[in-house]
N, C-alpha and C. Protein backbone atom coordinates (compact mmCIF):
# COMPACT_ATOMS: atom_id res chain seq x y z
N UNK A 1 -23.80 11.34 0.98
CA UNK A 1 -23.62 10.66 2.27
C UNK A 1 -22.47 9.65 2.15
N UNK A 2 -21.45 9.65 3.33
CA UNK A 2 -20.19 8.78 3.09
C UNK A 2 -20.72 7.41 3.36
N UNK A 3 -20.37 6.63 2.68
CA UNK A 3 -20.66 5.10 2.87
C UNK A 3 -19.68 3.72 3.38
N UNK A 4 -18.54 4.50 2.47
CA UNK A 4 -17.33 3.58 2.18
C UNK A 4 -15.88 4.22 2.67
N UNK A 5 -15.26 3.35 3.20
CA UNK A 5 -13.87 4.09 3.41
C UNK A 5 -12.97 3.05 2.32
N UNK A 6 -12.39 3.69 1.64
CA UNK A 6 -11.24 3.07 0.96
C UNK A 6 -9.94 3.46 1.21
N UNK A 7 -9.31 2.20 1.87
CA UNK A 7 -7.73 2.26 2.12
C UNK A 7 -6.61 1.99 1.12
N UNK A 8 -5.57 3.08 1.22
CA UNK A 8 -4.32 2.17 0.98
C UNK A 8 -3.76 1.40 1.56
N UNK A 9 -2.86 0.49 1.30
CA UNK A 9 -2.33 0.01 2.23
C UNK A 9 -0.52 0.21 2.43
N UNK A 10 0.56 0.48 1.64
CA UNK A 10 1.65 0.88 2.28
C UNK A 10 1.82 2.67 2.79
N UNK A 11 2.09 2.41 4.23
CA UNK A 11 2.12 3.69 4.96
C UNK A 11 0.62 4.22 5.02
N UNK A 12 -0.07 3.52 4.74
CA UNK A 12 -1.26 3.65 5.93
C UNK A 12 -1.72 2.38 6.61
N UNK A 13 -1.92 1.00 6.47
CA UNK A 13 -2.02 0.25 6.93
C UNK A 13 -1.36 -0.23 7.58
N UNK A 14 0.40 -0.50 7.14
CA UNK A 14 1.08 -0.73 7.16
C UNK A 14 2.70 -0.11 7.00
N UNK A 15 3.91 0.19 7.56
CA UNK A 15 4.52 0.87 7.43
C UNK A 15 5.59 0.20 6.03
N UNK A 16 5.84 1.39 5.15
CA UNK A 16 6.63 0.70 4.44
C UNK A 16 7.83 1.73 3.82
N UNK A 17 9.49 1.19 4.84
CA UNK A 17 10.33 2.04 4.69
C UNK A 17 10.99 1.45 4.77
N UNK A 18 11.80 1.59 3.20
CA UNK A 18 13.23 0.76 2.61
C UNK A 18 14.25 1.15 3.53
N UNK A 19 14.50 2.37 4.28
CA UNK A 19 15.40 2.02 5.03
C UNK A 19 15.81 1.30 5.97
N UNK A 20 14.15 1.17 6.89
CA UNK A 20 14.49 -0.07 8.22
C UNK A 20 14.27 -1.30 7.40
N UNK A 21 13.71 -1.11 6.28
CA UNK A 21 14.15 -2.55 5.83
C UNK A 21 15.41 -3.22 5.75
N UNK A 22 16.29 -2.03 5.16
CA UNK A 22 17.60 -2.54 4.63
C UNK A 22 18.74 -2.67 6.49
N UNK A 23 17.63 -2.01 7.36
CA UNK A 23 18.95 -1.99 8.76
C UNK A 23 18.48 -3.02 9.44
N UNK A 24 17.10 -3.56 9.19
CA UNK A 24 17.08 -4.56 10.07
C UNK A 24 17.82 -6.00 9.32
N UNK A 25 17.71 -5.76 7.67
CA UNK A 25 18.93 -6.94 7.47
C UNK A 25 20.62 -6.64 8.16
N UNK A 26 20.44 -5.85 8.57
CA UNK A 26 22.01 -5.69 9.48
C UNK A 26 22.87 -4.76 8.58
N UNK A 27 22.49 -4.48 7.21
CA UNK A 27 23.49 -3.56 6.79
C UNK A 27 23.99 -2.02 7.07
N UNK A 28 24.92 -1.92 7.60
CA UNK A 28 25.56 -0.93 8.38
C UNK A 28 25.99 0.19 7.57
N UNK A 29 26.26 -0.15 6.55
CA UNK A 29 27.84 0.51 5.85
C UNK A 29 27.10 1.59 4.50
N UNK A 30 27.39 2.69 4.70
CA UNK A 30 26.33 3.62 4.31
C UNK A 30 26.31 3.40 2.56
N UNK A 31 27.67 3.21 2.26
CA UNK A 31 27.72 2.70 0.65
C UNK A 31 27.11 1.27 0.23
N UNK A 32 26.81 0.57 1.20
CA UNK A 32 25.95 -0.39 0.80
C UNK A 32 24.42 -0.43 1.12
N UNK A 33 24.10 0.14 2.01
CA UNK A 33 23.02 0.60 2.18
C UNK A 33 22.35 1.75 0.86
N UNK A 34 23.18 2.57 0.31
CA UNK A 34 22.58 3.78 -0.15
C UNK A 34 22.79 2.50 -1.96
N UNK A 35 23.43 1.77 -1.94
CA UNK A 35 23.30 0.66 -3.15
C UNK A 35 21.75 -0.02 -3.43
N UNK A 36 21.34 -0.46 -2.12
CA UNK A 36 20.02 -1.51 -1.63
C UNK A 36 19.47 -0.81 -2.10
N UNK A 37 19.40 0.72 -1.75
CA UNK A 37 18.31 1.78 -1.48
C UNK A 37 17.82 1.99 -3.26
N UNK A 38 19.01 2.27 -3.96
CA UNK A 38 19.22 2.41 -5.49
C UNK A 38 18.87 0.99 -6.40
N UNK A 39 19.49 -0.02 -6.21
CA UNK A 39 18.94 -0.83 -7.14
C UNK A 39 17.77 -1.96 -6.92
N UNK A 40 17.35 -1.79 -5.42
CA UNK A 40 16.20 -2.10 -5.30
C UNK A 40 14.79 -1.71 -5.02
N UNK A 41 14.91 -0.69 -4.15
CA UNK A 41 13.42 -0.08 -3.57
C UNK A 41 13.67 1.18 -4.76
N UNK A 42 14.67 1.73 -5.32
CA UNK A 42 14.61 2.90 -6.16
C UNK A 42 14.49 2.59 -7.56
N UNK A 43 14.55 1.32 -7.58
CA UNK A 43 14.96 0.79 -9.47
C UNK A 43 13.78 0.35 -10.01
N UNK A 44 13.49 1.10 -11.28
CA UNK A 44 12.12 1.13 -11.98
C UNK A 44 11.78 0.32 -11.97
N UNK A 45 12.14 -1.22 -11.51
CA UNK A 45 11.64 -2.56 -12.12
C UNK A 45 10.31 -2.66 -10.97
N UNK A 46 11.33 -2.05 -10.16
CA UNK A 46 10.02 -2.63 -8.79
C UNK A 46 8.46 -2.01 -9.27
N UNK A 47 8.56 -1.10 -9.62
CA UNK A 47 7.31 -0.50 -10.27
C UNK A 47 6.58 -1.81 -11.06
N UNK A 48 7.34 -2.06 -11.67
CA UNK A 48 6.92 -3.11 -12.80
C UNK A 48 6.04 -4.71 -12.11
N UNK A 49 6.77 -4.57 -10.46
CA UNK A 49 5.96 -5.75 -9.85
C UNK A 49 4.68 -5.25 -9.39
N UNK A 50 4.37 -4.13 -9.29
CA UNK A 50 2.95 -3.40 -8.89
C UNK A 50 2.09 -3.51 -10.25
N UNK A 51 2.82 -3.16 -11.60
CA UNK A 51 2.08 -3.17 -12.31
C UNK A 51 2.11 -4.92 -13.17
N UNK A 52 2.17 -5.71 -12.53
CA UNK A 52 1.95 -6.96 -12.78
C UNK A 52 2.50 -7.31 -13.76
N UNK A 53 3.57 -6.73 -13.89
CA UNK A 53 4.73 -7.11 -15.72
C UNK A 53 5.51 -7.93 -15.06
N UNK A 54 5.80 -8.44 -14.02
CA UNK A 54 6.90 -9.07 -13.51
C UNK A 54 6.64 -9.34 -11.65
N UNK A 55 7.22 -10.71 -11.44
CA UNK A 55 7.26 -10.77 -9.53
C UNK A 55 8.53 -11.05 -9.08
N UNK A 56 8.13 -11.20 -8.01
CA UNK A 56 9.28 -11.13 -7.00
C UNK A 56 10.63 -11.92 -8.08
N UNK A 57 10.34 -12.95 -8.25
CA UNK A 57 11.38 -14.34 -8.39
C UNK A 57 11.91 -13.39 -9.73
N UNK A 58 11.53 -12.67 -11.00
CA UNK A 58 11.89 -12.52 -12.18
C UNK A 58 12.26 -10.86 -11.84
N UNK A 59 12.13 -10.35 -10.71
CA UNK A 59 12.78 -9.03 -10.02
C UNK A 59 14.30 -9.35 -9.61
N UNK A 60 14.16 -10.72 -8.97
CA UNK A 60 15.05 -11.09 -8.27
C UNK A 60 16.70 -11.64 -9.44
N UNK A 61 16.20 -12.21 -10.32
CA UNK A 61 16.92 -12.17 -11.02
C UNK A 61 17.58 -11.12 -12.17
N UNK A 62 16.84 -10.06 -12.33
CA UNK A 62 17.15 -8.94 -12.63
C UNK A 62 17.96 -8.15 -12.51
N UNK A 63 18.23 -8.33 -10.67
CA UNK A 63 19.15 -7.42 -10.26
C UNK A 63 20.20 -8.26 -9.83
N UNK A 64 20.04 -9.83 -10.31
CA UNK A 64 21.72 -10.65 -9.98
C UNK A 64 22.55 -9.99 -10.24
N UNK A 65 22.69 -9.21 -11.54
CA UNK A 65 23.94 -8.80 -12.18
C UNK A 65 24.51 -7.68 -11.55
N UNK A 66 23.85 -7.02 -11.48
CA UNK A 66 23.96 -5.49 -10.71
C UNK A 66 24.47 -5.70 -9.43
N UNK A 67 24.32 -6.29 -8.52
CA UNK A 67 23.99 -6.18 -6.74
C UNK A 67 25.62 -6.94 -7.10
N UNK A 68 26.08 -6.67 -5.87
CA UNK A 68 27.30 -7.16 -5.67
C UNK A 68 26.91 -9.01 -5.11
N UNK A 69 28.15 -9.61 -5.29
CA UNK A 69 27.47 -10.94 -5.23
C UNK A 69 27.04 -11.12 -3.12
N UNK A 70 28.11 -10.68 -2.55
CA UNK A 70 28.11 -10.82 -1.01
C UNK A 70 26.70 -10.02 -0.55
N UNK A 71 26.31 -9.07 -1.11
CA UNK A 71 24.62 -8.74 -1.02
C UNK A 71 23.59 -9.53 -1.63
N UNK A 72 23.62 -9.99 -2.84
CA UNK A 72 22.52 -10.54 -3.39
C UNK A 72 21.90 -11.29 -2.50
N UNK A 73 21.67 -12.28 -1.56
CA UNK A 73 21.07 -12.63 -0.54
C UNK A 73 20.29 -11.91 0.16
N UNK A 74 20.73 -10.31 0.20
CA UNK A 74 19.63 -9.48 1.19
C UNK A 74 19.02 -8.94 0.22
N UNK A 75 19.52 -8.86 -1.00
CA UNK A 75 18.38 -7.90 -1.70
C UNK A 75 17.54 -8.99 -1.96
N UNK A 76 17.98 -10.34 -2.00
CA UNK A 76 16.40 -11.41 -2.17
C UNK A 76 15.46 -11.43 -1.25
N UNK A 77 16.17 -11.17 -0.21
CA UNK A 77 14.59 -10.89 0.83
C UNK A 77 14.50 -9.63 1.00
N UNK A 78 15.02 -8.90 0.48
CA UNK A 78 14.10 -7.23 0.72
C UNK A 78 12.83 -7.36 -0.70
N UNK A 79 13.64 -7.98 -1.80
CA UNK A 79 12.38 -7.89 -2.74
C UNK A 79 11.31 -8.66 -2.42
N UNK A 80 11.65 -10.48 -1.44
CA UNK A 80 10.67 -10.94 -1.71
C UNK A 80 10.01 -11.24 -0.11
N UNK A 81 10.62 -10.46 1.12
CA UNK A 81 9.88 -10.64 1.97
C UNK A 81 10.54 -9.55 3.03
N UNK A 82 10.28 -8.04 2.15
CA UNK A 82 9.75 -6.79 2.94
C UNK A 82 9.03 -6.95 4.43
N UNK A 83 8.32 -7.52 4.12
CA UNK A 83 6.80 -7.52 4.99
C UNK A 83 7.00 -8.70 6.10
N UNK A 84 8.24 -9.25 5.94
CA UNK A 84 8.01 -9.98 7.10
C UNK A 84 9.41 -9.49 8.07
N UNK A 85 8.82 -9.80 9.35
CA UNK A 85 7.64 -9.22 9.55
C UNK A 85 6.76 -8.36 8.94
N UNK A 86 5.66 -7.77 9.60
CA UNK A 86 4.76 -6.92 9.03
C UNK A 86 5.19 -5.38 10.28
N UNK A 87 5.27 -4.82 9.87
CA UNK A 87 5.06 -3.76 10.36
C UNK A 87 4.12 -2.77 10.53
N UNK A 88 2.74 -2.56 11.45
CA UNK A 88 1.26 -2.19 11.21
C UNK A 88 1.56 -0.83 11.92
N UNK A 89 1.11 0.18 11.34
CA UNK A 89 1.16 1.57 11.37
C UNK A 89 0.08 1.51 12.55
N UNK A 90 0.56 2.37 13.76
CA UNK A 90 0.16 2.25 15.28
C UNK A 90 -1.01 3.06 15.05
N UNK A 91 -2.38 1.67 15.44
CA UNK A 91 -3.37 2.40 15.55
C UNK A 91 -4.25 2.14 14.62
N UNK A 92 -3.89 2.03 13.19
CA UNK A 92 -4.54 1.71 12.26
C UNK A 92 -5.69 0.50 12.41
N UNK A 93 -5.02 -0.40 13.18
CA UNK A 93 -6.61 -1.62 13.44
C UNK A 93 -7.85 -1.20 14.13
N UNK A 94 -7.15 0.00 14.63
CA UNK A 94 -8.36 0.23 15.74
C UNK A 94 -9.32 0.92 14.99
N UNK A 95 -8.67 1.83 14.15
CA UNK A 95 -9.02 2.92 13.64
C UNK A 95 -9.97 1.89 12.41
N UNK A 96 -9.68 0.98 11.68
CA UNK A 96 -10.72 0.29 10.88
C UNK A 96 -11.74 -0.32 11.54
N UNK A 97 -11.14 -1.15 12.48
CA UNK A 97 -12.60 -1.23 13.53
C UNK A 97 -14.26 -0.60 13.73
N UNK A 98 -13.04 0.43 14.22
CA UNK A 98 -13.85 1.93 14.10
C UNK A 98 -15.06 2.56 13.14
N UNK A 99 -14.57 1.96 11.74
CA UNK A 99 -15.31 2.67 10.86
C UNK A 99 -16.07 1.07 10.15
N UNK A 100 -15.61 0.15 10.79
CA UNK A 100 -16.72 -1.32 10.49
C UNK A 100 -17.63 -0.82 11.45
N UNK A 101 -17.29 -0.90 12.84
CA UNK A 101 -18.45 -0.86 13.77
C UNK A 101 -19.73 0.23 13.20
N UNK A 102 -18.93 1.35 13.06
CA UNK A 102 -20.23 2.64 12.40
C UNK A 102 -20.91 2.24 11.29
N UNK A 103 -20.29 1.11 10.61
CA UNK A 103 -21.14 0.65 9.06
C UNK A 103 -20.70 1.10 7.69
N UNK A 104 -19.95 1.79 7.82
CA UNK A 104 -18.95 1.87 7.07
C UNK A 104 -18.71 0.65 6.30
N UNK A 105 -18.49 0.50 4.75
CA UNK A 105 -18.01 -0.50 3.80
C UNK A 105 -16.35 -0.11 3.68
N UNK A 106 -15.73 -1.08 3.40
CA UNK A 106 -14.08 -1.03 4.31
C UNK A 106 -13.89 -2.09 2.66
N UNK A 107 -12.92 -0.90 2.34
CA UNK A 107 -12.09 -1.71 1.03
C UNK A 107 -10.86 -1.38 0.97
N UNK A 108 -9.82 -2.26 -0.09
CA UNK A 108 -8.43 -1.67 -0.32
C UNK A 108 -8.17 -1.04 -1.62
N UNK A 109 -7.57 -0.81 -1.71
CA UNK A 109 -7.20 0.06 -3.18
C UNK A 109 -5.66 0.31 -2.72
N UNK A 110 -4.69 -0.88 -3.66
CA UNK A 110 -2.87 -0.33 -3.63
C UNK A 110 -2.28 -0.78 -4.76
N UNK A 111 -0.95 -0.40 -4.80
CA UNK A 111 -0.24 -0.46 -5.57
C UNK A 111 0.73 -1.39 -5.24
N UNK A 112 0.51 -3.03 -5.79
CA UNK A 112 1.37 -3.80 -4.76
C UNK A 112 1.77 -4.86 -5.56
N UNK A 113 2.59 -5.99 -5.79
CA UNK A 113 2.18 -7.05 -6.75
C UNK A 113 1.65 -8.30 -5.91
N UNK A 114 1.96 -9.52 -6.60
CA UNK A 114 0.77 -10.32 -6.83
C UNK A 114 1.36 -11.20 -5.62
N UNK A 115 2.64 -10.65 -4.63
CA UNK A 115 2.86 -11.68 -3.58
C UNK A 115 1.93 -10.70 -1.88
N UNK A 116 0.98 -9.92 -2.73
CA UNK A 116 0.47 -8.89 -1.53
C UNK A 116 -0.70 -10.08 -0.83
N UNK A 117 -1.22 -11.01 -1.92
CA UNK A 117 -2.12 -12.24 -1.28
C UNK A 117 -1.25 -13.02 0.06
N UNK A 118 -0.21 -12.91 -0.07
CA UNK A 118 0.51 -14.04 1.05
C UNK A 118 0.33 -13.07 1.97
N UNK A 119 0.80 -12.39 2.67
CA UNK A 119 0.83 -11.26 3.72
C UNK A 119 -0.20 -10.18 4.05
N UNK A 120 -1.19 -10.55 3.26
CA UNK A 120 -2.74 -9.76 3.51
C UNK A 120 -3.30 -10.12 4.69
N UNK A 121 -3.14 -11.40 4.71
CA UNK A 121 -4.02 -12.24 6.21
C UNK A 121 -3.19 -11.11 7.64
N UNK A 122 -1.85 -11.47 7.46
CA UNK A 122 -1.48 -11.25 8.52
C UNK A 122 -1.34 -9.34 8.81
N UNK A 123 -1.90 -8.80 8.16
CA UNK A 123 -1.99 -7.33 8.09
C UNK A 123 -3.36 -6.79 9.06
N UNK A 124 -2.67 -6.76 10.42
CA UNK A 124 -3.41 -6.09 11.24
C UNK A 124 -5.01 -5.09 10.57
N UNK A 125 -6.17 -6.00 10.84
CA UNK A 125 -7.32 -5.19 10.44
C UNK A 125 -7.66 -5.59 9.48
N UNK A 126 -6.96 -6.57 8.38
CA UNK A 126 -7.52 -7.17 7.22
C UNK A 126 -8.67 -7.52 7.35
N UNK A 127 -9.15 -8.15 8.78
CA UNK A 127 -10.28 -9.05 8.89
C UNK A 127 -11.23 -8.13 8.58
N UNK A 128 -11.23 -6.79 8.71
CA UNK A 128 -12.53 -5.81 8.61
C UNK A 128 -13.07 -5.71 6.97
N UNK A 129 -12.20 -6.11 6.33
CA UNK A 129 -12.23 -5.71 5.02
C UNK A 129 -13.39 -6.39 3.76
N UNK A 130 -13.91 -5.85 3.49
CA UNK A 130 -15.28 -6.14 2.27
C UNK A 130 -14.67 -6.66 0.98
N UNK A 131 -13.86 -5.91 0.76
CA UNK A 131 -13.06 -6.00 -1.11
C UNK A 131 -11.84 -5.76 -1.09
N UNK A 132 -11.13 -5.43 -2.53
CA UNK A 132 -10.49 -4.87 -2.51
C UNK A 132 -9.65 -5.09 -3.91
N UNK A 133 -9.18 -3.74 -4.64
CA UNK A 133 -8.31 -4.08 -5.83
C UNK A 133 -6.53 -4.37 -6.00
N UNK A 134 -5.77 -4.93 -5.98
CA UNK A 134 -4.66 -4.66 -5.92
C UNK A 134 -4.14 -4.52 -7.31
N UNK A 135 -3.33 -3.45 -7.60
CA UNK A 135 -3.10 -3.15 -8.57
C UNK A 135 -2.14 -4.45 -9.72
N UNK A 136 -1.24 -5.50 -9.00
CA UNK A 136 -0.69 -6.28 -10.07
C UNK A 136 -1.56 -6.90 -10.49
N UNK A 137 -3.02 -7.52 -10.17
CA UNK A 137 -3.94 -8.52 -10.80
C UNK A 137 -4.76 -7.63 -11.66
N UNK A 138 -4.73 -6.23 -12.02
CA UNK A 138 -5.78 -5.68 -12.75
C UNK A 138 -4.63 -5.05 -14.00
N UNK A 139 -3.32 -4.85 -13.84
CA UNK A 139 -2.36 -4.33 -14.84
C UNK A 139 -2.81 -2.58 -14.90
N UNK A 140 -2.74 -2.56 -13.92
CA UNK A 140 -2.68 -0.67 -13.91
C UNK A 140 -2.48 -0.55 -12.61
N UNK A 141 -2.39 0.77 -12.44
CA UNK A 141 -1.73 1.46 -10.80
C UNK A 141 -2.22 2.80 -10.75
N UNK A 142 -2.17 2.94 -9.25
CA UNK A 142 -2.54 4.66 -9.30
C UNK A 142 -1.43 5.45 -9.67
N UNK A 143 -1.84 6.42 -10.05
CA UNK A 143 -3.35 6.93 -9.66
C UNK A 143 -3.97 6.71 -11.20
N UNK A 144 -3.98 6.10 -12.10
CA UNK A 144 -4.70 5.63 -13.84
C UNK A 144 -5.99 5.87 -13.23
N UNK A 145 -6.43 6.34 -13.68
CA UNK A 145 -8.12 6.21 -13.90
C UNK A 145 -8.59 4.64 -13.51
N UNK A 146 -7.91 3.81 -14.39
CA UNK A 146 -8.83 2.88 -14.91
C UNK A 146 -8.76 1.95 -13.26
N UNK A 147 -7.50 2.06 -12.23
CA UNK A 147 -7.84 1.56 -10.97
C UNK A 147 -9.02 1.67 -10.57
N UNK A 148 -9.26 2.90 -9.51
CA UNK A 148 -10.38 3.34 -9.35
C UNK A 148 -11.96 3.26 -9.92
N UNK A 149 -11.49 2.67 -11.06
CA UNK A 149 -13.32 2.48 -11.47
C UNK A 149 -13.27 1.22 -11.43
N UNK A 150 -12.05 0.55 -11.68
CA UNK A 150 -12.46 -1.26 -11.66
C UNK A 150 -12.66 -1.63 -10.17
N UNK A 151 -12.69 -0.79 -9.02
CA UNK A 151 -12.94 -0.75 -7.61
C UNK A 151 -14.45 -0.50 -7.48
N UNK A 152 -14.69 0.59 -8.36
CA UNK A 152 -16.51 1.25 -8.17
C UNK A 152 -17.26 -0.02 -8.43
N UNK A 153 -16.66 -0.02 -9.68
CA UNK A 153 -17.47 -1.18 -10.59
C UNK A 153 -17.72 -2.49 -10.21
N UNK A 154 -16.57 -2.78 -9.58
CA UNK A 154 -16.47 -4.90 -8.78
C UNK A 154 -17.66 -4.43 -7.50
N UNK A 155 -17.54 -3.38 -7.06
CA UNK A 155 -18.14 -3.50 -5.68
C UNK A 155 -19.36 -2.71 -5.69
N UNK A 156 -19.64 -2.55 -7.18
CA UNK A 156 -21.05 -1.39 -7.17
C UNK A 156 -20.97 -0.22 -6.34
N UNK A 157 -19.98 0.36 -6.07
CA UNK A 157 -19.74 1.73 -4.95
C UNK A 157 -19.94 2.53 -6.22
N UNK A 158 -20.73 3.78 -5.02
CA UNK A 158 -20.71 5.36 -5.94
C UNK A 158 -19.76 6.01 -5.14
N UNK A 159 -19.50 6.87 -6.14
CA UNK A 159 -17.95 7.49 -6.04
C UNK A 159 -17.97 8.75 -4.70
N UNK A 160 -19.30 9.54 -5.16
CA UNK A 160 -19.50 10.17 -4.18
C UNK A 160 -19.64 9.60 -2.56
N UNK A 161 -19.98 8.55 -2.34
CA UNK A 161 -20.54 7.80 -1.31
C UNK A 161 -19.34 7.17 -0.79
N UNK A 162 -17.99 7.44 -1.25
CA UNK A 162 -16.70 6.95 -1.03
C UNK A 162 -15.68 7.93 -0.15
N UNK A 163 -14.88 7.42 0.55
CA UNK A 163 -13.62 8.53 1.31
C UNK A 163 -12.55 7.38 0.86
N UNK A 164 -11.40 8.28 0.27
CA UNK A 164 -9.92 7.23 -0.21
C UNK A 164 -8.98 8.09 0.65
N UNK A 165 -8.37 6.89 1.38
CA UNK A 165 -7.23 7.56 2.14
C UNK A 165 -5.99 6.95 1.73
N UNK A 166 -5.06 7.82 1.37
CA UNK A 166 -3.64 7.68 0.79
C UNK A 166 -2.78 8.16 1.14
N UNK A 167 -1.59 8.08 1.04
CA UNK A 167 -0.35 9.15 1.43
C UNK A 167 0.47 9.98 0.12
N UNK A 168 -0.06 9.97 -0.83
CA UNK A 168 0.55 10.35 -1.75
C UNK A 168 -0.47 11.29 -2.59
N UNK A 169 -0.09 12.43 -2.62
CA UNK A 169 -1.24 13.25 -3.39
C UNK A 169 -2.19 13.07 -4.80
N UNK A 170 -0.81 12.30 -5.64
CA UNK A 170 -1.03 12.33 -7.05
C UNK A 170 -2.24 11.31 -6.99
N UNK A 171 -2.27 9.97 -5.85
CA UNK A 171 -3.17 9.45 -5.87
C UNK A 171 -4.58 9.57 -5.31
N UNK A 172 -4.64 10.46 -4.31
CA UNK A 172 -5.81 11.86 -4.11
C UNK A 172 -6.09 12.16 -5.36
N UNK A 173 -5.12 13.01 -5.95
CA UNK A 173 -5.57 13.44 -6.86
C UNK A 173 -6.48 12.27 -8.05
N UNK A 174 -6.11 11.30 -8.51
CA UNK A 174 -6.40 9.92 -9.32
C UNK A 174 -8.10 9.86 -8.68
N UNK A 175 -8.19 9.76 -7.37
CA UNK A 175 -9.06 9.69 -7.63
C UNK A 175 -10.44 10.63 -7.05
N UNK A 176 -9.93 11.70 -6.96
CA UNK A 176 -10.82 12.89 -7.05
C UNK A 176 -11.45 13.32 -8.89
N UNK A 177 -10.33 12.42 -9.43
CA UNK A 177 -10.39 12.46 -11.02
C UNK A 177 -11.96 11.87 -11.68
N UNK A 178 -12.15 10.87 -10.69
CA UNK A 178 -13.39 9.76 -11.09
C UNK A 178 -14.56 10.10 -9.76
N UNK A 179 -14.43 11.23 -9.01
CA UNK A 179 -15.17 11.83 -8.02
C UNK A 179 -15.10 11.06 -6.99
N UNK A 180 -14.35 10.59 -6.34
CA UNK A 180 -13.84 10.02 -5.01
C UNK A 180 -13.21 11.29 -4.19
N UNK A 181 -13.82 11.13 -3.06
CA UNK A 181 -12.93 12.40 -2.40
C UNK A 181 -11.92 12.08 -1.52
N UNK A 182 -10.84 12.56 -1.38
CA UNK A 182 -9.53 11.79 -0.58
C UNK A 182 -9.28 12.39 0.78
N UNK A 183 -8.27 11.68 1.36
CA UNK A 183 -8.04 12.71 2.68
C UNK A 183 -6.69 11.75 2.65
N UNK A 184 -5.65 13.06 2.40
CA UNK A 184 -3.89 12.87 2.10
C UNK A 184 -3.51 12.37 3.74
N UNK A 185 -2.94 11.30 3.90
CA UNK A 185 -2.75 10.61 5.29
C UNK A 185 -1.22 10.65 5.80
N UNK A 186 -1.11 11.51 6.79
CA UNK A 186 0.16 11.55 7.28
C UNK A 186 1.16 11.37 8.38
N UNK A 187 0.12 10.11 8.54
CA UNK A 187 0.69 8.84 9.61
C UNK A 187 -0.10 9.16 11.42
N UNK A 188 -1.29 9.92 11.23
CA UNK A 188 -1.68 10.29 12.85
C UNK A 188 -3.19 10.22 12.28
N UNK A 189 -3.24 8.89 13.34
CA UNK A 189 -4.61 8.09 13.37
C UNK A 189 -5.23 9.31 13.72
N UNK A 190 -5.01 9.70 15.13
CA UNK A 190 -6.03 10.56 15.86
C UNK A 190 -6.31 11.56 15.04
N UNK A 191 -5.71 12.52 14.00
CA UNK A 191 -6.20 13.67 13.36
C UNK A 191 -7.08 12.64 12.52
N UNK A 192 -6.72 11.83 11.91
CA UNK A 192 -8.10 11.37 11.04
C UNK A 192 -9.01 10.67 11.62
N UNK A 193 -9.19 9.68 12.48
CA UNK A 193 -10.05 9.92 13.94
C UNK A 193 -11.07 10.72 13.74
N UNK A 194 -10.70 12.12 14.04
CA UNK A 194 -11.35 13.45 14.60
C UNK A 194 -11.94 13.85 13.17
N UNK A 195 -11.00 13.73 11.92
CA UNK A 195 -11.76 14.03 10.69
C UNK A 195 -12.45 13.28 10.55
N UNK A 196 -12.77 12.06 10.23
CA UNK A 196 -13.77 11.31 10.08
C UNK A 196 -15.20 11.29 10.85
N UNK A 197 -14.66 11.22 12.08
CA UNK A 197 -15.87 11.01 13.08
C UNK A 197 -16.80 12.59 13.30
N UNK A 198 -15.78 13.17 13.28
CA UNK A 198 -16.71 14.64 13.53
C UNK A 198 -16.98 15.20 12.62
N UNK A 199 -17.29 14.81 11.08
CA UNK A 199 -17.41 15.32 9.96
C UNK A 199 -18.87 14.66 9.80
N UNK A 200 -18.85 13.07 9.97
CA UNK A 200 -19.94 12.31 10.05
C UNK A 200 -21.71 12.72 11.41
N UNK A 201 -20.69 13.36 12.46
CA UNK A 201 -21.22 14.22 13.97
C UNK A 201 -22.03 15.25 12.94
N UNK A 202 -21.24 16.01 12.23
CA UNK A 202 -21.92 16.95 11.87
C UNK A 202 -22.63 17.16 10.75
């Protein structure tokens, strides 16, 4: 019996795409843009702020050398304030609502670092939320095993009694690994809506 919905949160909660990031800082010019794209949202380090080896400020200096100096200013706020605004994937509040009101237990599970506490509040639907793991405060990421159970485990959830919704397979896959069953999310509330609710109908 489903109990729990467990969310991700970039590109399902929330939209998260380095490109309107990099156009709403105003950059036009396709060789500087396709630069942003490369040594910041593409450059292994950023990984490294999810997996809690490093934040924003020691990212930021990382790529002084690299970034041309007349950019370094935008790549400091693409690394250290993406999210602001927030950009909330249309629909998604309603859609958690949705599955508080039915009784549903409402958690997070992402891959984010440790500045995801500042901008959680303001993330459309947070308020619904029971728990949740973020991957820089535990030093692992999905899809590792060891995410997913330090989620079961903090919140006493059985795995079976769980639905994880993600956009990325490998992390379906992660945690179908530890018997969580997933449903791969590809940005349309209403098809999962209809999966959820009429799966529960029947």
């Amino acid at each position: 019996m489903l109990k729990n919905i467990i969310f991700d949160m970039g590109r399902v909660l929330i939209e998260f795409d380095p490109l309107y990031f990099i156009r709403r800082e105003g950059v036009t010019d396709p060789k500087e843009t396709e630069l942003l794209l490369h040594d910041v949202f593409q450059n292994p380090i950023w990984h490294n702020m999810d997996e809690g080896k490093l934040d924003e400020a020691e990212m930021c200096e990382k790529v002084r050398d690299i970034i041309p100096e007349h950019l370094y200013p935008i790549a400091v706020r693409l690394i250290s304030q993406w999210w602001d605004p927030i950009v909330p994937v249309k629909g998604m509040k309603e859609f958690v609502k949705k599955c508080k009101d039915a009784g549903y237990g409402i958690y997070l599970l992402s891959n984010a670092s440790v500045m995801q506490k500042t901008y959680w509040p303001s993330i459309p639907g947070s308020e619904y939320f029971d728990g949740g793991v973020v991957s820089a405060y535990e030093l692992t990421v999905k899809p590792e095993k060891r995410i997913y159970e330090i989620l079961l485990d903090r919140y006493q959830l059985n795995a079976e009694e769980c639905l994880f919704i993600d956009d990325l397979q490998r992390n379906i896959d992660g945690a179908a690994a530890v018997g969580i069953k997933g449903y791969l999310f590809d940005g349309d509330v209403n098809k999962l809506t209809q999966y959820l609710f009429k799966e529960k109908e029947s």
